[in-house]
N, C-alpha and C. Protein backbone atom coordinates (compact mmCIF):
# COMPACT_ATOMS: atom_id res chain seq x y z
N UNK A 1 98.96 79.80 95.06
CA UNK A 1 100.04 80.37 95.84
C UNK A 1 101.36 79.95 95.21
N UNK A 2 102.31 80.93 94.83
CA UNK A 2 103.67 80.46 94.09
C UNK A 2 104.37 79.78 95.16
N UNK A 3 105.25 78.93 94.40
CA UNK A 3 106.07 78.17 95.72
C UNK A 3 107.16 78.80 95.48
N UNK A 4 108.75 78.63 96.48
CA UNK A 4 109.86 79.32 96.68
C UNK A 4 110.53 78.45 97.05
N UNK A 5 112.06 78.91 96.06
CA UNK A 5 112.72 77.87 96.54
C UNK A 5 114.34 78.63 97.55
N UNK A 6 114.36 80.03 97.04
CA UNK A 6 115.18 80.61 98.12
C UNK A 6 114.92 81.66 98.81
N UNK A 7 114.90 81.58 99.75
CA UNK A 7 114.11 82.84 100.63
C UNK A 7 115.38 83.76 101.62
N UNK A 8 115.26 84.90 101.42
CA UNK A 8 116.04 85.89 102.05
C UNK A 8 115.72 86.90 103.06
N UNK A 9 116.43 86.45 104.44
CA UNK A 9 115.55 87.05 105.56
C UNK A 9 116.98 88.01 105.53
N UNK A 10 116.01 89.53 105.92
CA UNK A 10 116.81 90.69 105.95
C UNK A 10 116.61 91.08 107.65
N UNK A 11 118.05 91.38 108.41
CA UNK A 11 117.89 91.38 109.80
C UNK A 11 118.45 92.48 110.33
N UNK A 12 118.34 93.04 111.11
CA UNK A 12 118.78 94.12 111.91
C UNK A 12 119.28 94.21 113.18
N UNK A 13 119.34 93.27 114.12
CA UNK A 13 119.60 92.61 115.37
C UNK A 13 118.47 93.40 116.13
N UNK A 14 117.42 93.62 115.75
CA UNK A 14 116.47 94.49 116.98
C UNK A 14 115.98 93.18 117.43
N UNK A 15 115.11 93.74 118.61
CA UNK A 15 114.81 92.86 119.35
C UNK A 15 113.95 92.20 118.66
N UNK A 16 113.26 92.70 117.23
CA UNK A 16 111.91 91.99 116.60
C UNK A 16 112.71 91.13 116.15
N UNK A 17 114.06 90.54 115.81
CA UNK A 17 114.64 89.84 114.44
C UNK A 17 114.13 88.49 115.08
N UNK A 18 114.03 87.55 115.99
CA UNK A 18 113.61 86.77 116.48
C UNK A 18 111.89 86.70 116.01
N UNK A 19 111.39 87.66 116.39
CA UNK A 19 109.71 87.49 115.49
C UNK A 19 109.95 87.55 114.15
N UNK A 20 110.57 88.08 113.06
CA UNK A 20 110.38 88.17 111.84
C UNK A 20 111.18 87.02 111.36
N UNK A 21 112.56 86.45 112.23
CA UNK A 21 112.36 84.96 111.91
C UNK A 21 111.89 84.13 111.93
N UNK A 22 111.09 84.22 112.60
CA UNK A 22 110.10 82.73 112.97
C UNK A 22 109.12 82.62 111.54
N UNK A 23 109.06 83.72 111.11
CA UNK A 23 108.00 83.70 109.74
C UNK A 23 108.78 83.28 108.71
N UNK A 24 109.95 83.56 108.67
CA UNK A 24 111.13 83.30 107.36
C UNK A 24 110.98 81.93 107.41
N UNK A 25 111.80 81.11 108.73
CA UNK A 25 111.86 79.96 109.00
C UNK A 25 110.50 79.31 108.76
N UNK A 26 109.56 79.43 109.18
CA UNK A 26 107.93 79.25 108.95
C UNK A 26 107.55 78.77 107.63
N UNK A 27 107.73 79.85 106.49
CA UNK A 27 108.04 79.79 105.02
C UNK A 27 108.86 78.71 104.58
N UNK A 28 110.52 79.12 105.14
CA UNK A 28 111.16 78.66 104.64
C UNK A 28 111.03 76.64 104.19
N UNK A 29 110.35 75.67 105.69
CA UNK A 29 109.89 74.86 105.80
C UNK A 29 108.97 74.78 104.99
N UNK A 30 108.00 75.03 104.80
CA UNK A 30 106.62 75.33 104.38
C UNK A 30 107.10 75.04 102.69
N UNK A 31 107.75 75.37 102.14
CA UNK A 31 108.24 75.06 100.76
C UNK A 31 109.29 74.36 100.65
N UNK A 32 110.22 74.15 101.47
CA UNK A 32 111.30 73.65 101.76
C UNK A 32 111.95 74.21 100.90
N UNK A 33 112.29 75.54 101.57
CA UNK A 33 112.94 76.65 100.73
C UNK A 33 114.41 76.58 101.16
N UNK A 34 115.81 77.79 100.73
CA UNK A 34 116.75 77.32 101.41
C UNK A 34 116.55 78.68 101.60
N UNK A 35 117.56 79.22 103.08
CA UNK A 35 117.06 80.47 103.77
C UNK A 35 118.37 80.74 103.55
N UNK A 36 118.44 82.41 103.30
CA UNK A 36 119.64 83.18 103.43
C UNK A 36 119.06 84.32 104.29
N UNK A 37 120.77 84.94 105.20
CA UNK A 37 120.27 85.86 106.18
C UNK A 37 121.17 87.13 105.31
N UNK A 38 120.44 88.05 105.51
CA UNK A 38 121.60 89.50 105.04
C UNK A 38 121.21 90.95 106.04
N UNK A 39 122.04 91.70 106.13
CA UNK A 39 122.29 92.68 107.36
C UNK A 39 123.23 93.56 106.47
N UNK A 40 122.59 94.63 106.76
CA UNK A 40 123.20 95.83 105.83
C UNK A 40 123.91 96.79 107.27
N UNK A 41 125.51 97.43 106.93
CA UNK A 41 125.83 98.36 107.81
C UNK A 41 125.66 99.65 107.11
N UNK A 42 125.32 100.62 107.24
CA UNK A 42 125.04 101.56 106.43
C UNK A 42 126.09 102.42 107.30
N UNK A 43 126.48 103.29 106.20
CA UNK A 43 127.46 104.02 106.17
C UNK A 43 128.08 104.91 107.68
N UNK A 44 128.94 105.13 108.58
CA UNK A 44 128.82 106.08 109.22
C UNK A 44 129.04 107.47 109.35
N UNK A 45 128.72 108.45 109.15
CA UNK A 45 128.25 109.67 108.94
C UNK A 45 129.30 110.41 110.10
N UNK A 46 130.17 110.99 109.92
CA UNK A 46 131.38 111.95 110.79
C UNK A 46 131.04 113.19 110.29
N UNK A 47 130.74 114.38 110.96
CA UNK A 47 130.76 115.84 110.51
C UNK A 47 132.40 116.09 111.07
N UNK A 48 132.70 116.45 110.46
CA UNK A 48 134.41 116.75 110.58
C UNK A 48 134.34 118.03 110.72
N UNK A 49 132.72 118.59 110.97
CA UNK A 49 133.00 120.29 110.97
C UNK A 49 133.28 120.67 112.51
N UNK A 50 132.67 119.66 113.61
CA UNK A 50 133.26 119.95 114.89
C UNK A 50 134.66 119.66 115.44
N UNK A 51 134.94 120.16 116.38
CA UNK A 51 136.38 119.85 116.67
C UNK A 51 136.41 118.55 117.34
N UNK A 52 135.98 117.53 117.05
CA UNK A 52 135.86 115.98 117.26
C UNK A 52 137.51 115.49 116.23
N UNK A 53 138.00 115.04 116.69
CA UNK A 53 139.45 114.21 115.83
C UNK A 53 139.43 113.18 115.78
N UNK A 54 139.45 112.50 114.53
CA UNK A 54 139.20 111.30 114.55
C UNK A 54 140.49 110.42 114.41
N UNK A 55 141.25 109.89 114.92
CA UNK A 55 142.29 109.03 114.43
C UNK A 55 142.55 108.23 113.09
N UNK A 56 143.14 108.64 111.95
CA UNK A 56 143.05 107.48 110.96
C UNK A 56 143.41 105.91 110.78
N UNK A 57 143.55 106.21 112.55
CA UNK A 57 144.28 104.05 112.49
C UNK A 57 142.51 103.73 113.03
N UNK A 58 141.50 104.90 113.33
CA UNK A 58 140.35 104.48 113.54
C UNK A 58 139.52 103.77 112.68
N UNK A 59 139.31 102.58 111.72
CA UNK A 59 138.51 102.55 111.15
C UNK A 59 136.86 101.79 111.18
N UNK A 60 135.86 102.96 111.58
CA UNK A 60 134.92 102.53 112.45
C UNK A 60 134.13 101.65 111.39
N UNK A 61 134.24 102.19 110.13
CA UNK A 61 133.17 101.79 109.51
C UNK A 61 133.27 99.92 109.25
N UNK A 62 134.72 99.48 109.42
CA UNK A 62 135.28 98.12 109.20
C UNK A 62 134.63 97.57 110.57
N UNK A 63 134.86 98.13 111.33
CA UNK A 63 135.12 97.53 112.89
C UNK A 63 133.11 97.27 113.07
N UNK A 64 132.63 98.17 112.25
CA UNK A 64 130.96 97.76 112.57
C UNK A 64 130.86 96.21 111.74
N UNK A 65 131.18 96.20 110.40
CA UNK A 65 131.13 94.96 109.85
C UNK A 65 131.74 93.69 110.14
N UNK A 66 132.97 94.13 110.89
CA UNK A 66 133.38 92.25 111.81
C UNK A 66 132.21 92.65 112.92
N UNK A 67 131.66 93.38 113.52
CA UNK A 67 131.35 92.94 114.83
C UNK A 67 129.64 92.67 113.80
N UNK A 68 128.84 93.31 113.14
CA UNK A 68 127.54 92.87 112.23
C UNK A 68 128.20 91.13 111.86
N UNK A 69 129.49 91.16 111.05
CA UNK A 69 129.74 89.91 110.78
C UNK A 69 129.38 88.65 112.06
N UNK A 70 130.08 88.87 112.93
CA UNK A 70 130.09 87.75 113.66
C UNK A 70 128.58 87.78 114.52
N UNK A 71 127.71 88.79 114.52
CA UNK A 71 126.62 88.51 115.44
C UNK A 71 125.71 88.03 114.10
N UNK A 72 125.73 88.46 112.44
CA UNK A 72 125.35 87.21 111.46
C UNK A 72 125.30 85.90 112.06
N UNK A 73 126.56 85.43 112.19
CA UNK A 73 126.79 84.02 112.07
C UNK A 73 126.46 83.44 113.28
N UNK A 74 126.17 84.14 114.53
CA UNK A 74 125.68 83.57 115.70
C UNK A 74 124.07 83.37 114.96
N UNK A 75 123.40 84.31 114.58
CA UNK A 75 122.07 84.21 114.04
C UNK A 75 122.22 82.94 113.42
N UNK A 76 122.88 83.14 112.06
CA UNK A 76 122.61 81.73 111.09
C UNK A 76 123.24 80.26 111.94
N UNK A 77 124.11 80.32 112.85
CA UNK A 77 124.04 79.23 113.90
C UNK A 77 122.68 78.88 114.54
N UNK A 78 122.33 80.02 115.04
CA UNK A 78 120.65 79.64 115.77
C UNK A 78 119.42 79.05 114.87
N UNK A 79 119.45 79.86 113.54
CA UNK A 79 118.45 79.45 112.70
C UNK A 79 118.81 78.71 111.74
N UNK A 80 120.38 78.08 111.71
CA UNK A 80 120.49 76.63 111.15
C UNK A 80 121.09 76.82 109.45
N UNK A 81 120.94 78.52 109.36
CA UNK A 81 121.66 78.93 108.23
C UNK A 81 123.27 78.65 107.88
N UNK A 82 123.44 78.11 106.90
CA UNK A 82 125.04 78.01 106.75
C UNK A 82 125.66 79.15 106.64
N UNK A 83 127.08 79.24 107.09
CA UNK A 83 127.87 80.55 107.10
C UNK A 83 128.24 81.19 105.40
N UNK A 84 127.77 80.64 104.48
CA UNK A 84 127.87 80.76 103.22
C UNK A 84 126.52 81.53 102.41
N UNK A 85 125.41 80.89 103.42
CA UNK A 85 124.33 81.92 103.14
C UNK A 85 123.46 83.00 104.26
N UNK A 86 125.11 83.36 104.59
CA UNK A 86 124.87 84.98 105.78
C UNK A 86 125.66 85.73 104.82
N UNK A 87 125.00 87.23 104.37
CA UNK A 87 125.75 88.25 103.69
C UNK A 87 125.46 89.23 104.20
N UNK A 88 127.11 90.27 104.69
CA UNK A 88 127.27 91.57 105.28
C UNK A 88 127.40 92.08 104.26
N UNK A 89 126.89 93.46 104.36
CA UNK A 89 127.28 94.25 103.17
C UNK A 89 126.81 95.48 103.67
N UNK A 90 127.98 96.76 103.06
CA UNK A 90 127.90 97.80 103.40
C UNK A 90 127.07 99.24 102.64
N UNK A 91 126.34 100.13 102.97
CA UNK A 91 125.88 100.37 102.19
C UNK A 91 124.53 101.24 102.20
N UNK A 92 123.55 101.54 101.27
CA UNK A 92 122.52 102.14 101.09
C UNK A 92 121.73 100.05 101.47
N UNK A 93 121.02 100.50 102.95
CA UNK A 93 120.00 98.83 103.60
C UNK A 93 119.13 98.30 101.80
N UNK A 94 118.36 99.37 101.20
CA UNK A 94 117.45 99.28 100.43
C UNK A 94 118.02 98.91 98.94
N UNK A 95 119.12 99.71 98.66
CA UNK A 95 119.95 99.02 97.20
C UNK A 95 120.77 97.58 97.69
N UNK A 96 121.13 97.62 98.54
CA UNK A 96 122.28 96.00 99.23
C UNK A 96 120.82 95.17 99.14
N UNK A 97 119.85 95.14 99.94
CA UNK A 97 118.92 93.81 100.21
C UNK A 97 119.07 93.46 98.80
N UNK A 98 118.61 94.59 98.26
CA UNK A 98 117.95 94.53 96.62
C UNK A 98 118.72 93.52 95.60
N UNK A 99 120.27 94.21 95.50
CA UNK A 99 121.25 93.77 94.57
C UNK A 99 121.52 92.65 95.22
N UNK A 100 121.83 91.77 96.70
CA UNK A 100 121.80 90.36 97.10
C UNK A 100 120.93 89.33 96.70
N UNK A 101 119.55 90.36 97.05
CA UNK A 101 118.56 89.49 96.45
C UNK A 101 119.05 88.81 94.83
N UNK A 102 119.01 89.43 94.07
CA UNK A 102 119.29 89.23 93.02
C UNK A 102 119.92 88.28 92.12
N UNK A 103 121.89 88.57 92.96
CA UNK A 103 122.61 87.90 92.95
C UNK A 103 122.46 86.42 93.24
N UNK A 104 121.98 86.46 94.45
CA UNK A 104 121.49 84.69 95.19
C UNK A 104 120.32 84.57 94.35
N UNK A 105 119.69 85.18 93.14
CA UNK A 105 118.36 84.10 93.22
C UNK A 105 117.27 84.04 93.80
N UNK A 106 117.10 84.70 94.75
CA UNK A 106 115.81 85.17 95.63
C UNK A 106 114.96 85.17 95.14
N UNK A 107 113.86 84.42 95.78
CA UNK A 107 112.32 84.54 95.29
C UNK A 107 111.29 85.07 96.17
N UNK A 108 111.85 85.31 97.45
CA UNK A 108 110.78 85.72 98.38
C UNK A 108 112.02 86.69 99.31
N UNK A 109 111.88 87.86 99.47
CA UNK A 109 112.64 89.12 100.66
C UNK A 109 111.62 88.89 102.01
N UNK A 110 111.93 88.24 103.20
CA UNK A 110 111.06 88.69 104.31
C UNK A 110 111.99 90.24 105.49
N UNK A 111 111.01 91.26 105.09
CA UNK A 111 111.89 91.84 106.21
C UNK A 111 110.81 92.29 107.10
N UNK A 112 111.46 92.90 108.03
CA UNK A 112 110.49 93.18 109.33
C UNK A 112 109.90 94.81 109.05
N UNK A 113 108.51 95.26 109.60
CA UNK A 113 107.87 95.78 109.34
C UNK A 113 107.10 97.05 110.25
N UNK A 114 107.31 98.06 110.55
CA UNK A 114 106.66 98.80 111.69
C UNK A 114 105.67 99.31 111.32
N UNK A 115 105.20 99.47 110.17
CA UNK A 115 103.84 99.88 109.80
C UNK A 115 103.56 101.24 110.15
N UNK A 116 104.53 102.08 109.76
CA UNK A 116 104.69 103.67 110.38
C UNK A 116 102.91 104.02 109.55
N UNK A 117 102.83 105.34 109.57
CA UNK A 117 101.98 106.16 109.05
C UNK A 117 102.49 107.72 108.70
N UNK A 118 101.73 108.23 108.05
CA UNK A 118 101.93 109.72 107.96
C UNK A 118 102.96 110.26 107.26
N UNK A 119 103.99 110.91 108.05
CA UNK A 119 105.41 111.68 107.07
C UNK A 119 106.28 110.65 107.30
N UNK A 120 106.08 109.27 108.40
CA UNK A 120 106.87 108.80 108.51
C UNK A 120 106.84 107.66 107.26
N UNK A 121 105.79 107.25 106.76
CA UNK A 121 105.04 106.66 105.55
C UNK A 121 106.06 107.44 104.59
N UNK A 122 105.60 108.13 104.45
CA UNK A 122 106.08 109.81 103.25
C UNK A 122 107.95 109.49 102.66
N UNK A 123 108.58 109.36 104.37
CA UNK A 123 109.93 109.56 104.15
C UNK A 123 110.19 108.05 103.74
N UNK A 124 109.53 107.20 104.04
CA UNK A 124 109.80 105.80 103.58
C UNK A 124 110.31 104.81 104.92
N UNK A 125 110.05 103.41 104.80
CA UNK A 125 110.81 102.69 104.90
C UNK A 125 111.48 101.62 104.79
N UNK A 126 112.34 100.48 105.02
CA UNK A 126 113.18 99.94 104.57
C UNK A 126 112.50 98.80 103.72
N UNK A 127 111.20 98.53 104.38
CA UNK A 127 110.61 97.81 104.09
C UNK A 127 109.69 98.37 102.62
N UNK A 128 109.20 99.44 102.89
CA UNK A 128 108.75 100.21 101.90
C UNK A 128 109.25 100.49 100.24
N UNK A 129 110.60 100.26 100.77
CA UNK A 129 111.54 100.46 99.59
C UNK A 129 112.00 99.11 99.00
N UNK A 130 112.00 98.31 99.75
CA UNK A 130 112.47 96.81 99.21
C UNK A 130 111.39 96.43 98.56
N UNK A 131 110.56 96.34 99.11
CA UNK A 131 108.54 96.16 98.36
C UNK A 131 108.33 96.96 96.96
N UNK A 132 108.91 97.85 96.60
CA UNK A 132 108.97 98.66 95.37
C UNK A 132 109.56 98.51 94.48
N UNK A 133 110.92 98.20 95.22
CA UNK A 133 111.93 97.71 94.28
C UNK A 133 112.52 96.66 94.13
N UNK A 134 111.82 95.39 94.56
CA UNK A 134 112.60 94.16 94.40
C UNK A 134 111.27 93.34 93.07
N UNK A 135 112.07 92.62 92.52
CA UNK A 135 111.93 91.73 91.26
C UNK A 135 111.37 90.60 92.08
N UNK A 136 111.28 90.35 92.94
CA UNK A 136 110.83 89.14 93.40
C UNK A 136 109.46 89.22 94.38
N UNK A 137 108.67 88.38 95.25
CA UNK A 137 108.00 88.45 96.21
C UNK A 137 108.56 89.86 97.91
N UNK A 138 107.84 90.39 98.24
CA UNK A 138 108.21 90.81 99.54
C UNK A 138 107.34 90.13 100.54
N UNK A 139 107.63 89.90 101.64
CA UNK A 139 106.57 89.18 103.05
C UNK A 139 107.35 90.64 103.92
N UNK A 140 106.78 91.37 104.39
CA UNK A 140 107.32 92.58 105.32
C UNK A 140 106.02 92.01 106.51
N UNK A 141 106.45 91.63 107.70
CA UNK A 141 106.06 91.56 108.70
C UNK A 141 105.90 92.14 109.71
N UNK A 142 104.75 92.32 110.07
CA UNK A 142 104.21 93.59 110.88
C UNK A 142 104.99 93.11 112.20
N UNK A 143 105.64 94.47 112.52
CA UNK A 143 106.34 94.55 114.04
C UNK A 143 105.18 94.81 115.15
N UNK A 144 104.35 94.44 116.22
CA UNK A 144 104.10 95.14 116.98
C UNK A 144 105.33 96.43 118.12
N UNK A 145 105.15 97.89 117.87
CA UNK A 145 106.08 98.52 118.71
C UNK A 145 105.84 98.11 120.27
């Protein structure tokens, strides 16, 4: 079994992020690894073709990343992570885990896991795509829905 020495838990604030930490943290001990948390905001999507007006002092897409930012750092408060290894980042979830991973050194990606089937298999998911494309270990942890 390879050992690890930095492990990168990828979070989403669903209600599973609490189960798919407990496995990070689990690991992370288990090798006495050092844990980083990362949370991707992915882009927000405006059709400007309806008569919806958007204000330009609006800027939603900032205002998701302080508020992703600060519910990070309540996480890495709970699970003991330093505020230095919580990273927001905006973006395509599956290229950001990827290119963080990287950057930090990562040897093990844990992200959480629904275990779709069928077209939903087909269209992919986040987990699906990090598992394909990361250079390092994946642990994708089965969600019960």
């Amino acid at each position: 079994m390879p050992s690890y020495s930095h492990i990168l838990l990828a979070v989403d604030f669903s209600a599973s992020t609490d189960a798919v930490a407990e496995r990070a943290l689990a690991m992370s001990r288990a090798f006495s690894a050092r844990l980083s948390l990362v949370h991707i905001v992915e882009f927000v999507q405006i059709d400007l073709t309806s008569e919806l007006v958007i204000p330009q002092e609006l800027e939603l897409d900032q205002e998701l990343v302080d508020i992703a930012n600060r519910r990070l750092q309540e996480l890495g408060e709970k699970y003991g992570v330093e505020a230095d290894a919580c990273f927001i980042s905006q973006g395509s979830t599956k290229r950001e885990i990827l290119r963080i991973a990287e950057e930090q050194d990562v040897d093990l990606i844990v992200v959480g896991s629904h275990g779709r089937e069928g077209i939903q298999l087909l269209l992919g998911s986040t987990a699906n795509a990090v598992l394909h494309g990361a250079g390092c270990d994946v642990l994708a942890v089965r969600i019960q829905d």
